[in-house]
C-alpha atoms as a PDB file:
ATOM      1  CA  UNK A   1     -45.126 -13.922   1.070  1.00  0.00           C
ATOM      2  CA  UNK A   2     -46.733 -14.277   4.436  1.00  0.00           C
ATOM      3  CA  UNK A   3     -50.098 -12.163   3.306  1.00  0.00           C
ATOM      4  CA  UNK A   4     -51.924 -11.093   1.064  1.00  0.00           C
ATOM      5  CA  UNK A   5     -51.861  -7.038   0.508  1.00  0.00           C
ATOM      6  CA  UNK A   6     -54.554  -5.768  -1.922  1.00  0.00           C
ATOM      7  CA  UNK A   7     -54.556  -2.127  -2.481  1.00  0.00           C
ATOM      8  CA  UNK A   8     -57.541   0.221  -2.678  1.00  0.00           C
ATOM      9  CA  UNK A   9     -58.800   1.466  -6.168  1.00  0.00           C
ATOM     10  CA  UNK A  10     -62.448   3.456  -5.636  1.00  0.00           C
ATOM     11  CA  UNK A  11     -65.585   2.770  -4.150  1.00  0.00           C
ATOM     12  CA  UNK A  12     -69.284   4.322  -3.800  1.00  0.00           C
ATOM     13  CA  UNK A  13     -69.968   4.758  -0.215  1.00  0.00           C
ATOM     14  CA  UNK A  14     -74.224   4.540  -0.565  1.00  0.00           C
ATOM     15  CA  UNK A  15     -74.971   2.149  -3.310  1.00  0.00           C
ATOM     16  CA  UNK A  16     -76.886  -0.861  -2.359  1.00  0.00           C
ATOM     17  CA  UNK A  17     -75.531  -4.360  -1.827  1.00  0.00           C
ATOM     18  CA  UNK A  18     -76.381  -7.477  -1.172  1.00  0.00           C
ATOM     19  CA  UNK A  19     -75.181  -6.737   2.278  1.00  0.00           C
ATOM     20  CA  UNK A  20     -74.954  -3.321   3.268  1.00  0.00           C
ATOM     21  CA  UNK A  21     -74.200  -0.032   1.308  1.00  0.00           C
ATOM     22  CA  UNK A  22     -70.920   0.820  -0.882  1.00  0.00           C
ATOM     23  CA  UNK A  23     -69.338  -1.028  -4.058  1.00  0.00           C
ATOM     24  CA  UNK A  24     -65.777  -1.302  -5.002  1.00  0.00           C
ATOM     25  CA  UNK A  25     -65.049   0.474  -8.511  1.00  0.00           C
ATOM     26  CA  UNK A  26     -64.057  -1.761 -11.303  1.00  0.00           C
ATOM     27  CA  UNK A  27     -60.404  -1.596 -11.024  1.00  0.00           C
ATOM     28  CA  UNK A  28     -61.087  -2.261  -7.320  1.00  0.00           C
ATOM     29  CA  UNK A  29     -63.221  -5.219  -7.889  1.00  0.00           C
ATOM     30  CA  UNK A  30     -60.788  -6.888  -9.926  1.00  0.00           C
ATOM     31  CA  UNK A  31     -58.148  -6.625  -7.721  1.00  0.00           C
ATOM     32  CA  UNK A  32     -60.583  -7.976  -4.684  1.00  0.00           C
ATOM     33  CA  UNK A  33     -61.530 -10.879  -6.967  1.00  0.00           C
ATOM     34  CA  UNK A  34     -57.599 -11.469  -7.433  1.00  0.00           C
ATOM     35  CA  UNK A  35     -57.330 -11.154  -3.644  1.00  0.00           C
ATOM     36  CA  UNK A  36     -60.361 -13.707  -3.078  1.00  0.00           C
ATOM     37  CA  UNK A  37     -58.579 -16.375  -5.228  1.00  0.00           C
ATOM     38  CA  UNK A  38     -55.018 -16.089  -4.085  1.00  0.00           C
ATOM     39  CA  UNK A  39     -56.722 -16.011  -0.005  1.00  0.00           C
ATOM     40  CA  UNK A  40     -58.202 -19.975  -1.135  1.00  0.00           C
ATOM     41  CA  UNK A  41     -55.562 -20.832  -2.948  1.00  0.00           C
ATOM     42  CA  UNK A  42     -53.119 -19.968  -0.299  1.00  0.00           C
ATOM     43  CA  UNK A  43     -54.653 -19.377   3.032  1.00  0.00           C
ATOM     44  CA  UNK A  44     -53.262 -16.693   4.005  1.00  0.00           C
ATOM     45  CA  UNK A  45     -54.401 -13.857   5.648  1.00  0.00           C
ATOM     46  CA  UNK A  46     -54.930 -10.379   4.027  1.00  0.00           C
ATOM     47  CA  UNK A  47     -54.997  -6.712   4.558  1.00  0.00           C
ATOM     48  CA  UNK A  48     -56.877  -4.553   2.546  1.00  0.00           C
ATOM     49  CA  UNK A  49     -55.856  -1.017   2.357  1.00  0.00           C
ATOM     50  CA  UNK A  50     -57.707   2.214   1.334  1.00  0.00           C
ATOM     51  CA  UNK A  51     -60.379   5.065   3.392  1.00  0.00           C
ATOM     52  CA  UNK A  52     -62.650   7.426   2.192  1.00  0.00           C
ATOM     53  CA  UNK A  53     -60.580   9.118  -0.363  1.00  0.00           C
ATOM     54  CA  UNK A  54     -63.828  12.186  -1.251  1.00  0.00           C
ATOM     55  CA  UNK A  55     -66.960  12.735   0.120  1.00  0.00           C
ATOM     56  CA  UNK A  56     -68.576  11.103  -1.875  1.00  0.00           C
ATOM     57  CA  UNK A  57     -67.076   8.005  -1.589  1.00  0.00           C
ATOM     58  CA  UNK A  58     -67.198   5.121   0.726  1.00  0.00           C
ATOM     59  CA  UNK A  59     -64.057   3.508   2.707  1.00  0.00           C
ATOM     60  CA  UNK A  60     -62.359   1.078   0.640  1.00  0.00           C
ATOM     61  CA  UNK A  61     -61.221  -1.275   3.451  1.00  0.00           C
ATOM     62  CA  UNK A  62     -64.262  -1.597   5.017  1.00  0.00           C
ATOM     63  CA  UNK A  63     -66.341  -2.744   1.476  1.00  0.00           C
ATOM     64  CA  UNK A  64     -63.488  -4.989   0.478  1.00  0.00           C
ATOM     65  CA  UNK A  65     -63.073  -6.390   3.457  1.00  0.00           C
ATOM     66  CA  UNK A  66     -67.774  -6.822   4.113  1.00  0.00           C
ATOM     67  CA  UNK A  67     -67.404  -8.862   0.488  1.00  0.00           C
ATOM     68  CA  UNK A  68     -64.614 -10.748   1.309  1.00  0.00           C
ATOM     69  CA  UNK A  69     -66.183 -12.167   4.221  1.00  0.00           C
ATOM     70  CA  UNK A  70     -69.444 -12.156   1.885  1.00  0.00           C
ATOM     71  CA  UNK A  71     -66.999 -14.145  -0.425  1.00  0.00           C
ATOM     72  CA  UNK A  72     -66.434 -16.879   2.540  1.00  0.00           C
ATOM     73  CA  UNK A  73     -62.708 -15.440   3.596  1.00  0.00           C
ATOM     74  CA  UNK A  74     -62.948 -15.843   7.786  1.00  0.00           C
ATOM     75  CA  UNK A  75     -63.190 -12.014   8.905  1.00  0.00           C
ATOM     76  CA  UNK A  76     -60.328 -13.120  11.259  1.00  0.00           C
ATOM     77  CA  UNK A  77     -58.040 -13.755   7.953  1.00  0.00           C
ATOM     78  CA  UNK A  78     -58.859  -9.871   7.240  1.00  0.00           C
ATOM     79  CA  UNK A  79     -57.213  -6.661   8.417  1.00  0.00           C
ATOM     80  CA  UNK A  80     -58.144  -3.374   7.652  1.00  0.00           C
ATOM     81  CA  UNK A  81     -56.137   0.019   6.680  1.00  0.00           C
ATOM     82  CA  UNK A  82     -59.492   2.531   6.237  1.00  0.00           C
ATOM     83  CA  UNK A  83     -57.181   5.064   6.525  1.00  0.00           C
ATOM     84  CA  UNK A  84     -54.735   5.468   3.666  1.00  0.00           C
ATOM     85  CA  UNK A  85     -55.969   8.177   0.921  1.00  0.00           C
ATOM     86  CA  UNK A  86     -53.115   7.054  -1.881  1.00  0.00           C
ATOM     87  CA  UNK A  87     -50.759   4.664  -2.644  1.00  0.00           C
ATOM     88  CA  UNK A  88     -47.975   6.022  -0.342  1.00  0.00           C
ATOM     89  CA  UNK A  89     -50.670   5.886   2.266  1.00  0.00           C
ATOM     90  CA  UNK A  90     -51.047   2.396   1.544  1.00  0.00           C
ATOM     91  CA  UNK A  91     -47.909   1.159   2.129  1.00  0.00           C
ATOM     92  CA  UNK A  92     -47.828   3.315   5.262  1.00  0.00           C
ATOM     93  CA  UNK A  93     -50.580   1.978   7.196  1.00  0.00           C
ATOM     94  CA  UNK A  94     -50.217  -1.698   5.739  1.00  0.00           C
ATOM     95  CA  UNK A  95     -47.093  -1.647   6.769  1.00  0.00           C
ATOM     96  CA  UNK A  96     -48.463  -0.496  10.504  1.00  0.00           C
ATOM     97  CA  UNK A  97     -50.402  -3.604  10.688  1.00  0.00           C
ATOM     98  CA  UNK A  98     -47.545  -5.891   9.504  1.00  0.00           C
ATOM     99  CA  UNK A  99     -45.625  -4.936  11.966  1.00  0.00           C
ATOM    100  CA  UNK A 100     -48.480  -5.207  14.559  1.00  0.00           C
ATOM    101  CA  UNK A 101     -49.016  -9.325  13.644  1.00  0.00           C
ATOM    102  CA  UNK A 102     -45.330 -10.012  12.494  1.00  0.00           C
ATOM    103  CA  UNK A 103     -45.831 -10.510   8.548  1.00  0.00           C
ATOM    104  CA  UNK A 104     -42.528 -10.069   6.550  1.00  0.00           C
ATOM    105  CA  UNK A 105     -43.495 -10.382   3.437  1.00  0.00           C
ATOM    106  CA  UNK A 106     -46.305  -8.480   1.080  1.00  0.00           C
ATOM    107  CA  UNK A 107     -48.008 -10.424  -1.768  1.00  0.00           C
ATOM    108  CA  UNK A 108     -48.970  -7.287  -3.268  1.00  0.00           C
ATOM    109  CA  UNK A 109     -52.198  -7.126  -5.558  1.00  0.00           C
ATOM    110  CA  UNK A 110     -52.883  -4.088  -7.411  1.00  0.00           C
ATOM    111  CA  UNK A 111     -54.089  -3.126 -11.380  1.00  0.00           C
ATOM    112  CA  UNK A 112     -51.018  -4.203 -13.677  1.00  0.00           C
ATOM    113  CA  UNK A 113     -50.644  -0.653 -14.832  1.00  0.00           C
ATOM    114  CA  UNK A 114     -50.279   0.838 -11.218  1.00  0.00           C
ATOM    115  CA  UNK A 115     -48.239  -1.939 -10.367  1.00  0.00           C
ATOM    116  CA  UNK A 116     -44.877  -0.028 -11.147  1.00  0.00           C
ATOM    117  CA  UNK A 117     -45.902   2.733  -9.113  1.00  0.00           C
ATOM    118  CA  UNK A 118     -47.090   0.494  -5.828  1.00  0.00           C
ATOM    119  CA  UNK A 119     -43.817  -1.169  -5.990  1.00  0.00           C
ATOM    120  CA  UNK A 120     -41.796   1.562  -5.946  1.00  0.00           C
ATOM    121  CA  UNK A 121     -43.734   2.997  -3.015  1.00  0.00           C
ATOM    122  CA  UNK A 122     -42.939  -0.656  -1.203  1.00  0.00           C
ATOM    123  CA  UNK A 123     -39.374  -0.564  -1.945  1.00  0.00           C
ATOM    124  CA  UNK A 124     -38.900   3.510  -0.659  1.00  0.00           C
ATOM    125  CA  UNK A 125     -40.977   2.191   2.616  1.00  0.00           C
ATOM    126  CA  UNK A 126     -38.668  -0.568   3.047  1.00  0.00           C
ATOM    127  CA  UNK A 127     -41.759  -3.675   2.800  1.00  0.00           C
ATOM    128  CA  UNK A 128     -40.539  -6.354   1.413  1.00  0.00           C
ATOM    129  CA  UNK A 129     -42.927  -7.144  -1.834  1.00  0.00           C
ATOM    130  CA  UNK A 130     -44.120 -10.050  -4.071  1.00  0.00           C
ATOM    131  CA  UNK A 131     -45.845  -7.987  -7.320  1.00  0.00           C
ATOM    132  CA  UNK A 132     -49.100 -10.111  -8.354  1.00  0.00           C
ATOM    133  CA  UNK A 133     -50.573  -7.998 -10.729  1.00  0.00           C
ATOM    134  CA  UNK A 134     -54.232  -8.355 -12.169  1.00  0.00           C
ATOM    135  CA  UNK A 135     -57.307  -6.152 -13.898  1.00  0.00           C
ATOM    136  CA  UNK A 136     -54.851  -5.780 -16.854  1.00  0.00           C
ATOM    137  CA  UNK A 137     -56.046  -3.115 -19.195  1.00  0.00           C
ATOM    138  CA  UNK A 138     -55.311  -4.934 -22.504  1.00  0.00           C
ATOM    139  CA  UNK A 139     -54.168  -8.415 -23.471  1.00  0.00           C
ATOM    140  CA  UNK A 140     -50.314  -9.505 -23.796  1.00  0.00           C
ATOM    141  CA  UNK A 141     -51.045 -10.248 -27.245  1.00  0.00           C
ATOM    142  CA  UNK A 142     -49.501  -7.434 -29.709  1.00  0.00           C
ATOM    143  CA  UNK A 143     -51.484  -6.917 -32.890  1.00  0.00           C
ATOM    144  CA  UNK A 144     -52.400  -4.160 -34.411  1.00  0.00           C
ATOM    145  CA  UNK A 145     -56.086  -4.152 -35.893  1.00  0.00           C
ATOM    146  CA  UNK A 146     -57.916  -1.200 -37.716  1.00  0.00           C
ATOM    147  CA  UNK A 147     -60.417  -0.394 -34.841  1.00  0.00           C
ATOM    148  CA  UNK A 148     -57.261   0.685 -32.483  1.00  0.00           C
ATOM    149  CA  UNK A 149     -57.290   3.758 -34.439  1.00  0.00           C
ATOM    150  CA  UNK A 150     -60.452   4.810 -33.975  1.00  0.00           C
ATOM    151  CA  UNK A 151     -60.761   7.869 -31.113  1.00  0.00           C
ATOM    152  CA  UNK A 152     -62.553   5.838 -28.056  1.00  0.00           C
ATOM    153  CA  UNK A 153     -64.139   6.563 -24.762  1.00  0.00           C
ATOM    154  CA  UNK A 154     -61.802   3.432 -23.692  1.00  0.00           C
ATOM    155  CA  UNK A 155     -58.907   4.702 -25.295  1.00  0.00           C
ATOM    156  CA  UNK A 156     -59.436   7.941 -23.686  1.00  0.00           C
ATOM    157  CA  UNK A 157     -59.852   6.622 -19.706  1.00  0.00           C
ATOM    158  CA  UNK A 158     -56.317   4.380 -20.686  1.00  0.00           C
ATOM    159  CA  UNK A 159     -54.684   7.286 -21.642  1.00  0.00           C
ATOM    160  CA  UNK A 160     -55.792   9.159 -18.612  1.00  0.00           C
ATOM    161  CA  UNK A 161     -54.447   5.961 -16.455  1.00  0.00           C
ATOM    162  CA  UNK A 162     -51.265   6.203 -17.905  1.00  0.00           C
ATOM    163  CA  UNK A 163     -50.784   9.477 -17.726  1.00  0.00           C
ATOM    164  CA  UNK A 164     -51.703   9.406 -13.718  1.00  0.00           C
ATOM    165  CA  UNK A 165     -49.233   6.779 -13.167  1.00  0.00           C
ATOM    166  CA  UNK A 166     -46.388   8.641 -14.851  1.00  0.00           C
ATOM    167  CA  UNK A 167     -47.638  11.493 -12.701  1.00  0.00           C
ATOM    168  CA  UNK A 168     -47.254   9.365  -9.693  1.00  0.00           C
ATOM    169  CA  UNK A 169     -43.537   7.578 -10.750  1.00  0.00           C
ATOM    170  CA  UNK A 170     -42.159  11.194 -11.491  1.00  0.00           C
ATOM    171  CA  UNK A 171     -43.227  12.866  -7.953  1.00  0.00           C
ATOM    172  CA  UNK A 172     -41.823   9.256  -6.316  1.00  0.00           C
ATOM    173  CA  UNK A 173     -38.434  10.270  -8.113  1.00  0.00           C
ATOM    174  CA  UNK A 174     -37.903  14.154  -7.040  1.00  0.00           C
ATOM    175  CA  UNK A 175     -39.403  12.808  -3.437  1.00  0.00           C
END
């Protein structure tokens, strides 16, 4: 790929930081960490992609894009979609700005489990799309233990993730 693409996953819009208000969510913050590694690793530049999906959140973009630079990624390396209010959206206005600086290519970072559904939105838009996936929601490693059966908050907010994405994959397919 010729950049970096991290998608959008929640944020606060008011909560204090270090340097100014808002905080990604935690599937959000993951995927910026992700996006901070692969940026040194690689040098290339990035776009982050997500607005101000409620009220009562802040703009996605524009708090990933404050830590990255917090982070030590050049604010020139950085583009901004503050627009997008879903995955579809996403791909949209990322793909706006790709055109706008000439980038071919996506290295797309998003949550493993929404992965599916991000890449599928890529390949309906036409981007063409590298899948690095991170803030994985279990391990690879398949055992079974006891405590799995036990009902769980976690088990619970995994259930509602899936279910979401499935959501999400069907409406892609009657679209």
């Amino acid at each position: 790929g010729d950049v970096i693409l991290m998608l959008g996953g929640g944020a606060t819009a008011d909560t204090p930081n270090l340097t100014g208000l808002g905080h990604l969510s935690g599937n959000a913050a993951n995927r910026l960490l992700t996006t901070a590694q692969l940026a040194k690793a690689t040098t290339l530049p990035i776009i982050v992609s997500g607005g101000k999906v409620f009220n009562t959140t802040g703009s996605e973009g524009e708090i990933a894009a404050r830590i990255l630079t917090d982070l030590g990624i050049a604010k020139e390396h950085i583009s901004v979609d503050d627009q997008s209010l879903n995955t579809r959206q996403n791909i949209f206005y990322s793909q706006e700005i790709m055109r706008q600086k000439g980038y071919r290519q996506v290295i797309l970072v998003t949550s493993a489990f929404h992965m599916p559904r991000a890449m599928a939105e890529c390949r309906a838009a036409g981007v063409q799309a590298v899948a690095y996936p991170t803030d994985y929601q279990m391990s690879l490693k398949r055992d079974v233990e006891f405590y799995q059966f036990w009902p769980s908050a976690d088990a619970l907010a995994t259930t509602s993730l899936a279910i979401k994405e499935y959501i999400g994959l069907a409406a892609l397919w009657f679209r």
